[in-house]
Protein backbone atom coordinates (compact mmCIF):
# COMPACT_ATOMS: atom_id res chain seq x y z
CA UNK A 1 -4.24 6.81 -9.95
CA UNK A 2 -3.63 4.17 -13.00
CA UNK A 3 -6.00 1.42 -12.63
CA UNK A 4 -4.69 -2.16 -12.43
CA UNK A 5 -7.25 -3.07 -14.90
CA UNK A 6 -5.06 -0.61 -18.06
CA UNK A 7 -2.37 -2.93 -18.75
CA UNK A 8 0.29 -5.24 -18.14
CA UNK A 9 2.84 -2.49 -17.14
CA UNK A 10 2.26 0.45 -15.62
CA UNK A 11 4.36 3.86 -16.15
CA UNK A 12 5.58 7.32 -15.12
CA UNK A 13 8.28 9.83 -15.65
CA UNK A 14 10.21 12.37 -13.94
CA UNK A 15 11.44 15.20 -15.65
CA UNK A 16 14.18 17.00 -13.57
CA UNK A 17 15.67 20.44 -13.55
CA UNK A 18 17.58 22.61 -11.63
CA UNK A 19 20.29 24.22 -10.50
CA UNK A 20 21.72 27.70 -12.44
CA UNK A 21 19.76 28.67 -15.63
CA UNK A 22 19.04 25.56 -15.42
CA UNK A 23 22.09 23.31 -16.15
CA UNK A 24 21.16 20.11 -13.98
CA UNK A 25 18.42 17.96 -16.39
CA UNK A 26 17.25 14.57 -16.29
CA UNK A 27 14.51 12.56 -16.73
CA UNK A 28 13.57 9.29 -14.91
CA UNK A 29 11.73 6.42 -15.85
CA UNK A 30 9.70 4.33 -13.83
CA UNK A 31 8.31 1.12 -14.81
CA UNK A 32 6.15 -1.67 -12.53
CA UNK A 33 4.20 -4.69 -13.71
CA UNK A 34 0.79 -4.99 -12.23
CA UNK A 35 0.97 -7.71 -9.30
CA UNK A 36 4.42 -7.39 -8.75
CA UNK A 37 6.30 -5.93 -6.03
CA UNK A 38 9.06 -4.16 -7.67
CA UNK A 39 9.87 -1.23 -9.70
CA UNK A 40 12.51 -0.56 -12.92
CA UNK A 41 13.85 3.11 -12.82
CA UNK A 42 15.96 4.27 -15.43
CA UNK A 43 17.08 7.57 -16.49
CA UNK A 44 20.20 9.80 -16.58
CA UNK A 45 21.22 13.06 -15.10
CA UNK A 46 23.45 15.61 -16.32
CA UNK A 47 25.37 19.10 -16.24
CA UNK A 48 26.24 18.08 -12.03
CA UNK A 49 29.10 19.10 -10.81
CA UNK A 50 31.33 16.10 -10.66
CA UNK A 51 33.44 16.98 -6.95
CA UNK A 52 30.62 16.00 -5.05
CA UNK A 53 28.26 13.44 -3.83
CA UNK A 54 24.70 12.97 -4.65
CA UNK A 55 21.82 10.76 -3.43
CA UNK A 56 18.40 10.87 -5.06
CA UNK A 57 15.23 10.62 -3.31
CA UNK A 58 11.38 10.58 -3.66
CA UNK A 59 9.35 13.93 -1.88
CA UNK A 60 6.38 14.15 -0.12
CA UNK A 61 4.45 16.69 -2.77
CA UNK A 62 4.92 17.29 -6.35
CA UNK A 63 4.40 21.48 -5.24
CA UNK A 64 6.72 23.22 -7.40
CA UNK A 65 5.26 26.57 -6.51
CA UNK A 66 8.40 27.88 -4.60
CA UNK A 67 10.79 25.34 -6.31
CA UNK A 68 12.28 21.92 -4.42
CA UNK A 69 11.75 23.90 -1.22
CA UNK A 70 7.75 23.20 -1.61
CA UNK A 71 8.43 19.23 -1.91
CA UNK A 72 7.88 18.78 1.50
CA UNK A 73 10.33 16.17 3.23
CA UNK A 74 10.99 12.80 1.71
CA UNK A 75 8.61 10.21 1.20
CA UNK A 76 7.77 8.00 4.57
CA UNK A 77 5.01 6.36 4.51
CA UNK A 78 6.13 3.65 6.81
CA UNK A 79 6.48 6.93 9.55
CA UNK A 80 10.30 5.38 10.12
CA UNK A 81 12.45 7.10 12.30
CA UNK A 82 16.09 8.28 11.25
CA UNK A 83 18.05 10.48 13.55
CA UNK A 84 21.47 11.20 11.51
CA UNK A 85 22.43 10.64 7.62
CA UNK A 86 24.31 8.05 8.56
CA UNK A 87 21.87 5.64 10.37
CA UNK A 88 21.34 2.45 9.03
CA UNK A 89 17.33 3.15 8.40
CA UNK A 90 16.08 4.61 5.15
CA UNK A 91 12.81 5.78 4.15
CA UNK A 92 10.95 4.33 1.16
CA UNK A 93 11.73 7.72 -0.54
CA UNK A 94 15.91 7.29 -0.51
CA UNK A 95 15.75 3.72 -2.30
CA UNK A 96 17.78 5.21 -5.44
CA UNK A 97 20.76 5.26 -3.20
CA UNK A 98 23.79 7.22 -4.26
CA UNK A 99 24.67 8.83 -7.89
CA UNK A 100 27.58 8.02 -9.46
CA UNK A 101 28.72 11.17 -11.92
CA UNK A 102 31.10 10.52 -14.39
CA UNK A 103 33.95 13.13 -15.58
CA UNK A 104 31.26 14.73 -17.64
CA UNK A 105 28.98 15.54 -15.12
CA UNK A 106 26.03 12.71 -16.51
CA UNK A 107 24.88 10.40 -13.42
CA UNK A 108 23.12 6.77 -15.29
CA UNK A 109 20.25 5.58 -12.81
CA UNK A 110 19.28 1.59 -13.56
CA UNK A 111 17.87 0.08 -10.62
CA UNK A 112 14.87 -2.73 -9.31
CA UNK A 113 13.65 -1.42 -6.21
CA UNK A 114 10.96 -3.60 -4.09
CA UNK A 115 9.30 -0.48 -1.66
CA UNK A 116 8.16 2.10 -4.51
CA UNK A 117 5.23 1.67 -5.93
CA UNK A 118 2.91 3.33 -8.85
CA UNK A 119 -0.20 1.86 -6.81
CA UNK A 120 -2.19 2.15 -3.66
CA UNK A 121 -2.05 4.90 -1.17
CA UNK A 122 2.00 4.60 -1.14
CA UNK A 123 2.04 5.62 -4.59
CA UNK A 124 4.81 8.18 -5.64
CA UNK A 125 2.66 9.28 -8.54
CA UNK A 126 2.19 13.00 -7.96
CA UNK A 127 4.88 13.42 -5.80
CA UNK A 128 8.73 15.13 -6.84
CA UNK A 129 11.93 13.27 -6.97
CA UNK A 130 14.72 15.63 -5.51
CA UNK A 131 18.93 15.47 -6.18
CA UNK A 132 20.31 16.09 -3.17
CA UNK A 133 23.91 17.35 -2.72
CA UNK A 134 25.09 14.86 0.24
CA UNK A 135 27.88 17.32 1.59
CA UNK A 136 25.22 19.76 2.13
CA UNK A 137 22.49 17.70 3.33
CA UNK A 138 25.37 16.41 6.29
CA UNK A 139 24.82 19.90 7.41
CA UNK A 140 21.22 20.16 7.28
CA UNK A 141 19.78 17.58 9.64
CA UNK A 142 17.58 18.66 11.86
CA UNK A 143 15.23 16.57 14.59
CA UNK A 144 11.62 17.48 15.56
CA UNK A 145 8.80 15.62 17.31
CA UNK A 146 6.88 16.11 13.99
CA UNK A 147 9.27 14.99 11.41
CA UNK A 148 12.52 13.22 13.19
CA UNK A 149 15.47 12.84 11.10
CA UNK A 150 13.89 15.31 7.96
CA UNK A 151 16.01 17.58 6.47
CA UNK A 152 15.88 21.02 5.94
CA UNK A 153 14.81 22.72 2.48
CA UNK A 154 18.32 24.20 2.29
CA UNK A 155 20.63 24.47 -0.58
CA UNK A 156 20.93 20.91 -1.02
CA UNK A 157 18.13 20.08 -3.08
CA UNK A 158 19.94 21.25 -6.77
CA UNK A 159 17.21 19.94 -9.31
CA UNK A 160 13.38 18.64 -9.02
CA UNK A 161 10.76 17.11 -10.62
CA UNK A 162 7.08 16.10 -10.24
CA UNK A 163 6.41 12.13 -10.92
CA UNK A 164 3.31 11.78 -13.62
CA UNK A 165 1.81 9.15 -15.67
CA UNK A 166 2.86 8.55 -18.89
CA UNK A 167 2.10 6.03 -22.23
């Protein structure tokens, strides 16, 4: 856990990968100034397959051990309910919202987001960011007095990565 004492900015990085051999690769950059409440991520995506929709959201683990299916569910650390894909609520994990691919299969990612953090117990250092095919995940929601409105580890996660400090 960076210390708020090592400089002005603190930052991490996500490097993604997934789908086929894998042909989906990003990387995401994350950047938050100590004493402030918001985040800049930046990054870019490519090789998706441009006849679908995509969202983007922040996992409970950075386990990689049997691929996005080890990533737990997303990222609530607020314990907010959400009972269908289409409710109103998010999670602190889905503030990336939806990717926008171009005709070349490359999604751009350049948002300020005010619920992430690098810092405290919320942190989302350590834990994976997971592309999520939206057509797939409509099909995947499942409700359980444990997790309510989580989704399954289907086929809809198509490329992962684990978020870590960097320079």
């Amino acid at each position: 856990m960076p210390s708020q004492q090592d400089s002005a900015t603190v930052r991490a990085v996500c490097v993604l990968k997934g789908g086929e051999n894998n042909t989906i690769q990003g990387v995401l950059h994350f950047a938050q100034m100590i004493g402030m409440n918001q985040m800049k991520i930046t990054g870019e995506i490519q090789g998706l397959p441009i006849d679908r929709k995509y969202s983007i959201h922040v996992h409970e683990f950075g386990d990689l051990t049997n691929g996005p299916v080890s990533t737990g569910n997303r990222f609530n650390p607020e314990k907010q309910v959400s009972n269908t894909s289409k409710d109103q609520t998010s999670y602190v994990g889905d503030e990336f919202g939806n990717l926008q691919v171009n005709q070349e299969g490359l999604a751009k990612i350049d948002v300020i987001d005010k619920r992430l953090t690098l810092f405290g117990p919320s942190s989302i250092i350590g834990r994976s960011v997971v592309v999520i095919d939206e057509k797939e995940e409509e099909l995947t929601r499942v409700e359980t007095e444990e997790n309510k409105g989580s989704t399954t580890a289907g086929t809809n996660r198509l490329a992962v990565g684990v978020i870590g400090i960097c320079q």
